[in-house]
PDB file of N, CA and C in Angstrom:
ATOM      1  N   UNK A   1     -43.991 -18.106  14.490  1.00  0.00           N
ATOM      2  CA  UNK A   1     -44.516 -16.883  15.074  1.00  0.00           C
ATOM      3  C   UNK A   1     -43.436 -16.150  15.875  1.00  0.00           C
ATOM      4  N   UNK A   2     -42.627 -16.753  16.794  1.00  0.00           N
ATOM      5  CA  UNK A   2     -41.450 -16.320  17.492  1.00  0.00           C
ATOM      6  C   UNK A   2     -40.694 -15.815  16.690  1.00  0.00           C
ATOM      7  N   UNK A   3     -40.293 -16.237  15.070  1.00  0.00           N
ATOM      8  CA  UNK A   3     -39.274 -15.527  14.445  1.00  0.00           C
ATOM      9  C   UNK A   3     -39.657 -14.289  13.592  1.00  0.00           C
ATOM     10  N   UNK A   4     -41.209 -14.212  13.532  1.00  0.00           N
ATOM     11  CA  UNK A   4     -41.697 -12.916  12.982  1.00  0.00           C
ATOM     12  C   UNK A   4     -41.463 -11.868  14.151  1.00  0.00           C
ATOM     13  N   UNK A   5     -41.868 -11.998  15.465  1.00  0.00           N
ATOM     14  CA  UNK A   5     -41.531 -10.991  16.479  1.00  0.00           C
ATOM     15  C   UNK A   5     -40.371 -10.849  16.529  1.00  0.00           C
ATOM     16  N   UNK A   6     -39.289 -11.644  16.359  1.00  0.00           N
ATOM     17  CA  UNK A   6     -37.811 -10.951  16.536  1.00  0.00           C
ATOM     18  C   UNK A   6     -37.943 -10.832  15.228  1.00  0.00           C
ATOM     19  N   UNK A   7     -38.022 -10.634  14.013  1.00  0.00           N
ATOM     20  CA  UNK A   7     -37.748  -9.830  12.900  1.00  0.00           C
ATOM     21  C   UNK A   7     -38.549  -8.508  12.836  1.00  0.00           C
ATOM     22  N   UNK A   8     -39.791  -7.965  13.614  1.00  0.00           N
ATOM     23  CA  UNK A   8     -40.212  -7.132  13.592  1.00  0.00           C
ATOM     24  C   UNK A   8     -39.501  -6.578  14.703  1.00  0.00           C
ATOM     25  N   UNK A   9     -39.107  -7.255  15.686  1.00  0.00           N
ATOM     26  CA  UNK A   9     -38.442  -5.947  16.881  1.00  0.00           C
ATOM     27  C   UNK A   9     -37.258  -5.535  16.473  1.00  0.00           C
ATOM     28  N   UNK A  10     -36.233  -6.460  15.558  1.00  0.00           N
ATOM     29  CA  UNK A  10     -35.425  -6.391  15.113  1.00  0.00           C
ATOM     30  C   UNK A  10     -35.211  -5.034  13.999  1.00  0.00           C
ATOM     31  N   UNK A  11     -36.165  -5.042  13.532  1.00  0.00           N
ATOM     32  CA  UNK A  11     -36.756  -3.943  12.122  1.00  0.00           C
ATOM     33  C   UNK A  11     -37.068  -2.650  13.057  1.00  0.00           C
ATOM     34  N   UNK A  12     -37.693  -2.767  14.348  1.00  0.00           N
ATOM     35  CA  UNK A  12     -38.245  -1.737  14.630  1.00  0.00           C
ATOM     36  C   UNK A  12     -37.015  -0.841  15.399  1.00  0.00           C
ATOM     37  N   UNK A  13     -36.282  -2.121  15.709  1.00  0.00           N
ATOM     38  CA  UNK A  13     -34.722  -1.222  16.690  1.00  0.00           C
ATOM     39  C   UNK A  13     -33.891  -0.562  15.675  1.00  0.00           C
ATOM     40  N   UNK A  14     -33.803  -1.345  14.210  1.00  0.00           N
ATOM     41  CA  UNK A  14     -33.162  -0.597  12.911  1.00  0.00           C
ATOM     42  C   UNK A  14     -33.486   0.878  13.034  1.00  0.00           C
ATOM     43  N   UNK A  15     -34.721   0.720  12.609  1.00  0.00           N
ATOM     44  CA  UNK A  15     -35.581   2.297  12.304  1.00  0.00           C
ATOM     45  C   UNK A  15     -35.343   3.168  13.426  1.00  0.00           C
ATOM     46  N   UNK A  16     -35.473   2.446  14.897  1.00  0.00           N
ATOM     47  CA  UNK A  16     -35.193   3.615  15.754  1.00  0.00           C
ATOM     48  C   UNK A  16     -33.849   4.161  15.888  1.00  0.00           C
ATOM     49  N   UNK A  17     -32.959   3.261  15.497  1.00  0.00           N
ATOM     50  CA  UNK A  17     -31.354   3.783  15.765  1.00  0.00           C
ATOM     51  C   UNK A  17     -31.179   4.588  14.506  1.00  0.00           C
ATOM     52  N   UNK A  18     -31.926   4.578  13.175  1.00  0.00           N
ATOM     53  CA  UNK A  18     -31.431   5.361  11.834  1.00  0.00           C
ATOM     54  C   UNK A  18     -31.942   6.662  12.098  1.00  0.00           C
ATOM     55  N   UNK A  19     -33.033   6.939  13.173  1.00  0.00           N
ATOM     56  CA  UNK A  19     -33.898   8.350  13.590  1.00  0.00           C
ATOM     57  C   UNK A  19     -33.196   8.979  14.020  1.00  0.00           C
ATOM     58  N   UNK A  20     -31.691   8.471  14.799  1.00  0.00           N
ATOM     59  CA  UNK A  20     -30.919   9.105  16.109  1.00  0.00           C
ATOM     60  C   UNK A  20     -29.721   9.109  14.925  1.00  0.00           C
ATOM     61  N   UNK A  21     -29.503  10.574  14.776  1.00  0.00           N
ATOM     62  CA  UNK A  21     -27.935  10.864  13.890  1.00  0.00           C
ATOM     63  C   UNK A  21     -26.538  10.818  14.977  1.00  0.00           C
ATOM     64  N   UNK A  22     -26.434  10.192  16.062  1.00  0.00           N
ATOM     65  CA  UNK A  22     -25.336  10.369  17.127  1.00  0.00           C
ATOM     66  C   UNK A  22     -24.748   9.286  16.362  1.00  0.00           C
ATOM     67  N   UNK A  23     -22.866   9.616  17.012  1.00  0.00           N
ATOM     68  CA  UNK A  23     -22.049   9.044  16.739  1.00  0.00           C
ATOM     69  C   UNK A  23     -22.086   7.253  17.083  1.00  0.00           C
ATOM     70  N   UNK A  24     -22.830   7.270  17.980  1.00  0.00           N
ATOM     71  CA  UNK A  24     -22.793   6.076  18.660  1.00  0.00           C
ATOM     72  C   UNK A  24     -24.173   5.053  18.185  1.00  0.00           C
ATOM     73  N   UNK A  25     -24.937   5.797  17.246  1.00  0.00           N
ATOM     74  CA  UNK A  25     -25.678   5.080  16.821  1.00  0.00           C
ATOM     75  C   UNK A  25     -25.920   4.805  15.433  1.00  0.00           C
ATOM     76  N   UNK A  26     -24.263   5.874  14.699  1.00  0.00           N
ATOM     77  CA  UNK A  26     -23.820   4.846  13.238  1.00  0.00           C
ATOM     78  C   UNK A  26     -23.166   3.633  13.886  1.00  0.00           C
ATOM     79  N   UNK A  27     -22.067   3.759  14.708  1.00  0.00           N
ATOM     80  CA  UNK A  27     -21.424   2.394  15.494  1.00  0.00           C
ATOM     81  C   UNK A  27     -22.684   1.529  15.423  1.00  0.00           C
ATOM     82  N   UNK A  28     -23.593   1.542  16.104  1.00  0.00           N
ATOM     83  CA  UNK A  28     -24.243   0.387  16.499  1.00  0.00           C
ATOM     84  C   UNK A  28     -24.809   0.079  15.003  1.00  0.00           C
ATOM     85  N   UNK A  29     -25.469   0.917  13.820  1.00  0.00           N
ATOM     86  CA  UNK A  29     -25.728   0.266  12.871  1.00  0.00           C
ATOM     87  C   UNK A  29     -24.327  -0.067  11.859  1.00  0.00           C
ATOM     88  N   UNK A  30     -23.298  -0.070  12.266  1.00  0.00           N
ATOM     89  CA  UNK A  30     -22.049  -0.654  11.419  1.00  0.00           C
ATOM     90  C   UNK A  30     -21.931  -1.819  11.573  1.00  0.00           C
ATOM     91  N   UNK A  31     -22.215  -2.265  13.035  1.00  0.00           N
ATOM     92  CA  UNK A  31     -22.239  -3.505  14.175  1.00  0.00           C
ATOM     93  C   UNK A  31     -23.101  -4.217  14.085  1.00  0.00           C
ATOM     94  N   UNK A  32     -24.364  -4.192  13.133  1.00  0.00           N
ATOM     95  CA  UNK A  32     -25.128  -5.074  12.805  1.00  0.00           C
ATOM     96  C   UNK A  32     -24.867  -5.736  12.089  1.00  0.00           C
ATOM     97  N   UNK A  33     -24.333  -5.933  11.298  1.00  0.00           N
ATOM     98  CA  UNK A  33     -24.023  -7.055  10.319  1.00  0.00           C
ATOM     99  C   UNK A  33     -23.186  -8.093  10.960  1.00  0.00           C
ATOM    100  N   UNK A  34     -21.671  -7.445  11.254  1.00  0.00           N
ATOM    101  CA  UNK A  34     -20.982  -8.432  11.917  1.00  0.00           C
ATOM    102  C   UNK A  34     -21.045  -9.347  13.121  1.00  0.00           C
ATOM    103  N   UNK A  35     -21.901  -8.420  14.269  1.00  0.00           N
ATOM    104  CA  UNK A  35     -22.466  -9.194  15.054  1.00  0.00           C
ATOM    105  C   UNK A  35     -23.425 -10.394  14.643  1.00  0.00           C
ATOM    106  N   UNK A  36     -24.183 -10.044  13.197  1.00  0.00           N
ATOM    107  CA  UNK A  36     -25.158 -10.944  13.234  1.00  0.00           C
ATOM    108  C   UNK A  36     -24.111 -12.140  12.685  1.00  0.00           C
ATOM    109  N   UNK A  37     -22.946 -12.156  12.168  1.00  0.00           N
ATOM    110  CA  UNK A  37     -22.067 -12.864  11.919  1.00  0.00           C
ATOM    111  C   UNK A  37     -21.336 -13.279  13.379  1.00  0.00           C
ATOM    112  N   UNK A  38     -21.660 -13.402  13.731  1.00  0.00           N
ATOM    113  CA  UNK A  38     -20.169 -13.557  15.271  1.00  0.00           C
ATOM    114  C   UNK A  38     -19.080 -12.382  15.163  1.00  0.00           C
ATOM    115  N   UNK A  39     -19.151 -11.246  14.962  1.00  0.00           N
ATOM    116  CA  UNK A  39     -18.095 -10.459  14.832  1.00  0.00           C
ATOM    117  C   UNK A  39     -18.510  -9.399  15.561  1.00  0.00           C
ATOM    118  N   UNK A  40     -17.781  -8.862  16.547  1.00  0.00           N
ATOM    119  CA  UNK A  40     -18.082  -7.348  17.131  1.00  0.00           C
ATOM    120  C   UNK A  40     -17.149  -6.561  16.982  1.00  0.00           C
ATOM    121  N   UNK A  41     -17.772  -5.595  16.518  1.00  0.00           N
ATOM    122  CA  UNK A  41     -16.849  -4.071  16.051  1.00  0.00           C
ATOM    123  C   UNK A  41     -17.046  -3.078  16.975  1.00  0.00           C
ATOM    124  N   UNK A  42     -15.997  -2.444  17.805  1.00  0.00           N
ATOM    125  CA  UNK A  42     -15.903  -1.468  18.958  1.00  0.00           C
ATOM    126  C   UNK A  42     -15.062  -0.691  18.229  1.00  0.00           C
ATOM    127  N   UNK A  43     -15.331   0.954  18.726  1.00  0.00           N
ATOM    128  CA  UNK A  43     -14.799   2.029  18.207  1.00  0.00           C
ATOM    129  C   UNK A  43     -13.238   1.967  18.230  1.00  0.00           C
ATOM    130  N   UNK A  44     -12.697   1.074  19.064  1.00  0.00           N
ATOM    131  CA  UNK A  44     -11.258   1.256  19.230  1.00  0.00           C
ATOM    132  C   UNK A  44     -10.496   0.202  17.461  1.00  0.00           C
ATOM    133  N   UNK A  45     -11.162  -0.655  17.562  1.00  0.00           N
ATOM    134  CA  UNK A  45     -11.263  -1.455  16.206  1.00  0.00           C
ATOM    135  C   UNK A  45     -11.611  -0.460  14.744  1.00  0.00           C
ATOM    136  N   UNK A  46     -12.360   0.067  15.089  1.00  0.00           N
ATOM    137  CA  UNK A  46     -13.185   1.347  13.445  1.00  0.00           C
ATOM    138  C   UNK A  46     -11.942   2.115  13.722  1.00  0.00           C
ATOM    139  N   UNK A  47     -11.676   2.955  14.688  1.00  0.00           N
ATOM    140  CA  UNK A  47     -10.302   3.749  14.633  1.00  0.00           C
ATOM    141  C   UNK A  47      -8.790   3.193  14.260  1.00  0.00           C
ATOM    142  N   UNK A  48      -8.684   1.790  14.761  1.00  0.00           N
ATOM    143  CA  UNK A  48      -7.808   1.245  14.132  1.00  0.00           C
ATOM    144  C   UNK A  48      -7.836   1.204  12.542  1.00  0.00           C
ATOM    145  N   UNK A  49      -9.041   0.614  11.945  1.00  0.00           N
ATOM    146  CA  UNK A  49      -9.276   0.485  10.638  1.00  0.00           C
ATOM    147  C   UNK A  49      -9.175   1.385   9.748  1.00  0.00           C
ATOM    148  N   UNK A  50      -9.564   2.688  10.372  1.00  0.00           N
ATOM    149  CA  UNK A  50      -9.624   4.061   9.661  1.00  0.00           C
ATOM    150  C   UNK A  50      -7.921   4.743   9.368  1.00  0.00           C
ATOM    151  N   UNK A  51      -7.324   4.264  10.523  1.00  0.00           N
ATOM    152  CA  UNK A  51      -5.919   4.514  10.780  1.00  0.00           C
ATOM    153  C   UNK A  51      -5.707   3.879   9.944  1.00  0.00           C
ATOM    154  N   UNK A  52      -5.404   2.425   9.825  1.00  0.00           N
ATOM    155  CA  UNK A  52      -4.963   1.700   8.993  1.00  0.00           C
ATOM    156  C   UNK A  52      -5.029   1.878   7.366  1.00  0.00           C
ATOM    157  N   UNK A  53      -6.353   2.760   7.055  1.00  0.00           N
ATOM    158  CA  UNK A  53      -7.060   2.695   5.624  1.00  0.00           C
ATOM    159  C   UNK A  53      -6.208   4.190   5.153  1.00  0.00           C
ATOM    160  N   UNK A  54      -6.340   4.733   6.363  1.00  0.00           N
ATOM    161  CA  UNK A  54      -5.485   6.254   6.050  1.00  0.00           C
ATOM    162  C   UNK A  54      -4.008   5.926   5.825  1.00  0.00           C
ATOM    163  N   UNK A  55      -2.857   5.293   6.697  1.00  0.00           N
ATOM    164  CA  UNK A  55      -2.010   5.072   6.142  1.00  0.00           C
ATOM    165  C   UNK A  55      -1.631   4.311   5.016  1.00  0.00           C
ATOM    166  N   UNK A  56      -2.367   3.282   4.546  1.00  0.00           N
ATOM    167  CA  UNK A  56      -2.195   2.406   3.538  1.00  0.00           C
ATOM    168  C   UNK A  56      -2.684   3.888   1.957  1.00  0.00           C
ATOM    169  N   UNK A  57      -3.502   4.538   1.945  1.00  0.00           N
ATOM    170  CA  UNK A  57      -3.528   5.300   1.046  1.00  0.00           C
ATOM    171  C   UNK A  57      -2.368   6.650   0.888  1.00  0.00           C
ATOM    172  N   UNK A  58      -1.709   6.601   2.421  1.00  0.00           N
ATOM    173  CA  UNK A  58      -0.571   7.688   1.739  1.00  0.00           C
ATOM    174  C   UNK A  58       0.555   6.735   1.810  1.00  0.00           C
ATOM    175  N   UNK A  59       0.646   5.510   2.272  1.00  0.00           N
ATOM    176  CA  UNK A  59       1.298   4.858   1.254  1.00  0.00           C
ATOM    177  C   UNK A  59       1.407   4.704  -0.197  1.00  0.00           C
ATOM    178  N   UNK A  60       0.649   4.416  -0.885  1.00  0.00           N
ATOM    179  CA  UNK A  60      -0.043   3.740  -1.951  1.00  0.00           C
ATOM    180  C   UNK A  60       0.489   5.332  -2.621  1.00  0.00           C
ATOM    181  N   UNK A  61       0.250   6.892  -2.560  1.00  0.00           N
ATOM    182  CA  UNK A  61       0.363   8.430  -2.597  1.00  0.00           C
ATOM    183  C   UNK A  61       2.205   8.007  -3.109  1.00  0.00           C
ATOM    184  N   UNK A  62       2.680   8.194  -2.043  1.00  0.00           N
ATOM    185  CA  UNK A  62       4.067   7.923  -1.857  1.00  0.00           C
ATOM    186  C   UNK A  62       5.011   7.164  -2.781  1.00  0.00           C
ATOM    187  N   UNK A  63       4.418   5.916  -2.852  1.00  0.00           N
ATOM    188  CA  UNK A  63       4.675   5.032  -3.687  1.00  0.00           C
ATOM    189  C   UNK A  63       4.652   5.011  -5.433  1.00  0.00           C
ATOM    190  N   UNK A  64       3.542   6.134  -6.176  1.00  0.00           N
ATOM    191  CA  UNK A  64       3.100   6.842  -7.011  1.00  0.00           C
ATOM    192  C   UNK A  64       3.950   7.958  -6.927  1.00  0.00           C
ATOM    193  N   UNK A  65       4.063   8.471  -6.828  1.00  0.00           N
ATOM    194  CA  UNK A  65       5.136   9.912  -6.138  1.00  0.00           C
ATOM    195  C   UNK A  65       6.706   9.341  -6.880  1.00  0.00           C
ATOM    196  N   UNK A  66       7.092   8.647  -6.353  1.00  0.00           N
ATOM    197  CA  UNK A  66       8.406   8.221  -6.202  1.00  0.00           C
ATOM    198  C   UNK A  66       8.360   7.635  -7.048  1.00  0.00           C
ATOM    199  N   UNK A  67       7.742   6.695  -7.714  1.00  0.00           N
ATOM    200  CA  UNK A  67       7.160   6.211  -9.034  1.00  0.00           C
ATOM    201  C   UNK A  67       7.679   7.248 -10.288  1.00  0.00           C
ATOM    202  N   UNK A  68       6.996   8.645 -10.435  1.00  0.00           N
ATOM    203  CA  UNK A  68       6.752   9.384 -11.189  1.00  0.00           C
ATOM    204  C   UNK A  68       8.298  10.332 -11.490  1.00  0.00           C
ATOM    205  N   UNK A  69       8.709  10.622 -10.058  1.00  0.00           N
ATOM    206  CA  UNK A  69       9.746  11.235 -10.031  1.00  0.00           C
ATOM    207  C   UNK A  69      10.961  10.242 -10.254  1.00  0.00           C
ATOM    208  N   UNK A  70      10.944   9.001 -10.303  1.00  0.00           N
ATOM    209  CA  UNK A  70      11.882   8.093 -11.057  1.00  0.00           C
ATOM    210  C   UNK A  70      12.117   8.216 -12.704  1.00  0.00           C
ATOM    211  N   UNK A  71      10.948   8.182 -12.770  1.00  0.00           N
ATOM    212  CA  UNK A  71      10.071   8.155 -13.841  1.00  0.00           C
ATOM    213  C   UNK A  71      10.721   9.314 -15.047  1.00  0.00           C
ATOM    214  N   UNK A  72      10.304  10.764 -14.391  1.00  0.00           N
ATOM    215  CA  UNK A  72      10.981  11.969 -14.917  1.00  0.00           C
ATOM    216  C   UNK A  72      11.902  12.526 -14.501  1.00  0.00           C
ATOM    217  N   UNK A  73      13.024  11.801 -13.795  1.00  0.00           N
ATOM    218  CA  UNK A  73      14.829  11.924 -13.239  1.00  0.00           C
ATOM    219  C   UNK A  73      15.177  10.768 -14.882  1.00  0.00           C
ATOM    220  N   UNK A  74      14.549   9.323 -14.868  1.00  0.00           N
ATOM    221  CA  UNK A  74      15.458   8.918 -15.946  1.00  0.00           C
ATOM    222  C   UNK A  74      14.757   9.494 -17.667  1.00  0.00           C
ATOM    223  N   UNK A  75      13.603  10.150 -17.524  1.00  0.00           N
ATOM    224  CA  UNK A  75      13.318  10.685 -19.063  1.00  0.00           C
ATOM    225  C   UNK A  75      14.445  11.830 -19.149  1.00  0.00           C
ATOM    226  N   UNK A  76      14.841  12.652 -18.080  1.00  0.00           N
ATOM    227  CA  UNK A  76      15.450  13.846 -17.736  1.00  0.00           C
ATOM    228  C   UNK A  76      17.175  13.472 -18.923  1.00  0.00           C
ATOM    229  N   UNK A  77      17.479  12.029 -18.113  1.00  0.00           N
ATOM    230  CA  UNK A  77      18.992  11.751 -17.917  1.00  0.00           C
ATOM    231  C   UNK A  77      18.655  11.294 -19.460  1.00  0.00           C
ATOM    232  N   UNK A  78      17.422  10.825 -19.941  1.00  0.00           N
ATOM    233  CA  UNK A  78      18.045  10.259 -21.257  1.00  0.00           C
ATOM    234  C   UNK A  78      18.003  11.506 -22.326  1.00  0.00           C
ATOM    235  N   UNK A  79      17.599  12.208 -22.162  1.00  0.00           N
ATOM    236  CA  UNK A  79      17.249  13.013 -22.860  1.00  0.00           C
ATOM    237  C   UNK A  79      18.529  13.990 -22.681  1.00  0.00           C
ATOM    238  N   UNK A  80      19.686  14.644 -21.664  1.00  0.00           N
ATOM    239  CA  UNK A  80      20.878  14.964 -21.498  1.00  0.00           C
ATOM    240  C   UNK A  80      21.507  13.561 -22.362  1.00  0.00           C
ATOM    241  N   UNK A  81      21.543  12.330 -22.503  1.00  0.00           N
ATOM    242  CA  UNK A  81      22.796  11.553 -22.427  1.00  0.00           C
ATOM    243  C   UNK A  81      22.583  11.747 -24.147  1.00  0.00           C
ATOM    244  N   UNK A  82      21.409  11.844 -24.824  1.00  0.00           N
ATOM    245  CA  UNK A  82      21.504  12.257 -26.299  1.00  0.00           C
ATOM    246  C   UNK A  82      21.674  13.548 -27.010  1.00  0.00           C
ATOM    247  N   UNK A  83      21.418  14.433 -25.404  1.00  0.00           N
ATOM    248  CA  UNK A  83      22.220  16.186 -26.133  1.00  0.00           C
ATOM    249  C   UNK A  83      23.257  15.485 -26.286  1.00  0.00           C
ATOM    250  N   UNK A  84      23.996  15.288 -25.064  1.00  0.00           N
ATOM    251  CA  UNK A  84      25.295  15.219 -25.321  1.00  0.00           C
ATOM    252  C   UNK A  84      25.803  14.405 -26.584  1.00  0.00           C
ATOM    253  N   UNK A  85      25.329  13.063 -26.853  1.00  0.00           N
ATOM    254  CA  UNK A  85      26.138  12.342 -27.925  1.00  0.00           C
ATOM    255  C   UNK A  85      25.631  13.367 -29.314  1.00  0.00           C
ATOM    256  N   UNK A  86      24.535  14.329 -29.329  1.00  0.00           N
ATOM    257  CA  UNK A  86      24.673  14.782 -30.365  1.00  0.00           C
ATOM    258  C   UNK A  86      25.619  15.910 -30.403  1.00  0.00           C
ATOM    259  N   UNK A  87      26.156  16.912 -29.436  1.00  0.00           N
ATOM    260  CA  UNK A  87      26.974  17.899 -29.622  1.00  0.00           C
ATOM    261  C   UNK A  87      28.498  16.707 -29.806  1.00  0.00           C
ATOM    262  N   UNK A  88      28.623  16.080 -29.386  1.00  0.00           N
ATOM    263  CA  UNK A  88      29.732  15.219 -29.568  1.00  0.00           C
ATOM    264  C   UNK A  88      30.197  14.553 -30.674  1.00  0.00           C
ATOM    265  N   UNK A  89      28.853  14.256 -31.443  1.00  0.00           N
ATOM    266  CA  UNK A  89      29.069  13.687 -32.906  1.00  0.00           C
ATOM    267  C   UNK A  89      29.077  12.604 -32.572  1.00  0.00           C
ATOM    268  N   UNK A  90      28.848  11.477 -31.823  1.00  0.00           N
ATOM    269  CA  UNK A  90      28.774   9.946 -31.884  1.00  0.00           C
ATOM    270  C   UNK A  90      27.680   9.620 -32.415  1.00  0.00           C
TER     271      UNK A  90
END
């Protein structure tokens, strides 16, 4: 009986925090899971993560980039190194 009342107050604090669109009450439903795991997530942690997720994708940008332009510098050079052997006759 004790674990139906904390699953219904539990359910009923869900519903009331999904009613409230504030910033601070996606945090608290992000924070449900992990807390219910032993894990607490504070905004300074989500901003880290977000930071982190943002630089790792213009990494990842960058990396593709430089990729491509390798890519079409040596199609560039091979494609000069066979003008040339053809005006040359080799």
């Amino acid at each position: 009986m004790k674990v139906l009342k904390c699953l219904k107050n539990t359910y009923l604090d869900i519903k009331n925090h999904l009613q409230d669109d504030s910033f601070d009450s996606l945090l608290w439903l992000v924070n449900i899971m992990p807390s219910l795991a032993g894990f607490s997530l504070r905004r300074d942690k989500i901003a880290g993560m977000l930071i982190t997720s943002l630089l790792f994708c213009i990494y990842i940008h960058l990396i593709m980039f430089l990729y491509e332009f390798l890519y079409e510098i040596s199609a560039l050079h091979i494609l000069l190194l066979v003008d040339f052997y053809n005006t040359v006759g080799l």
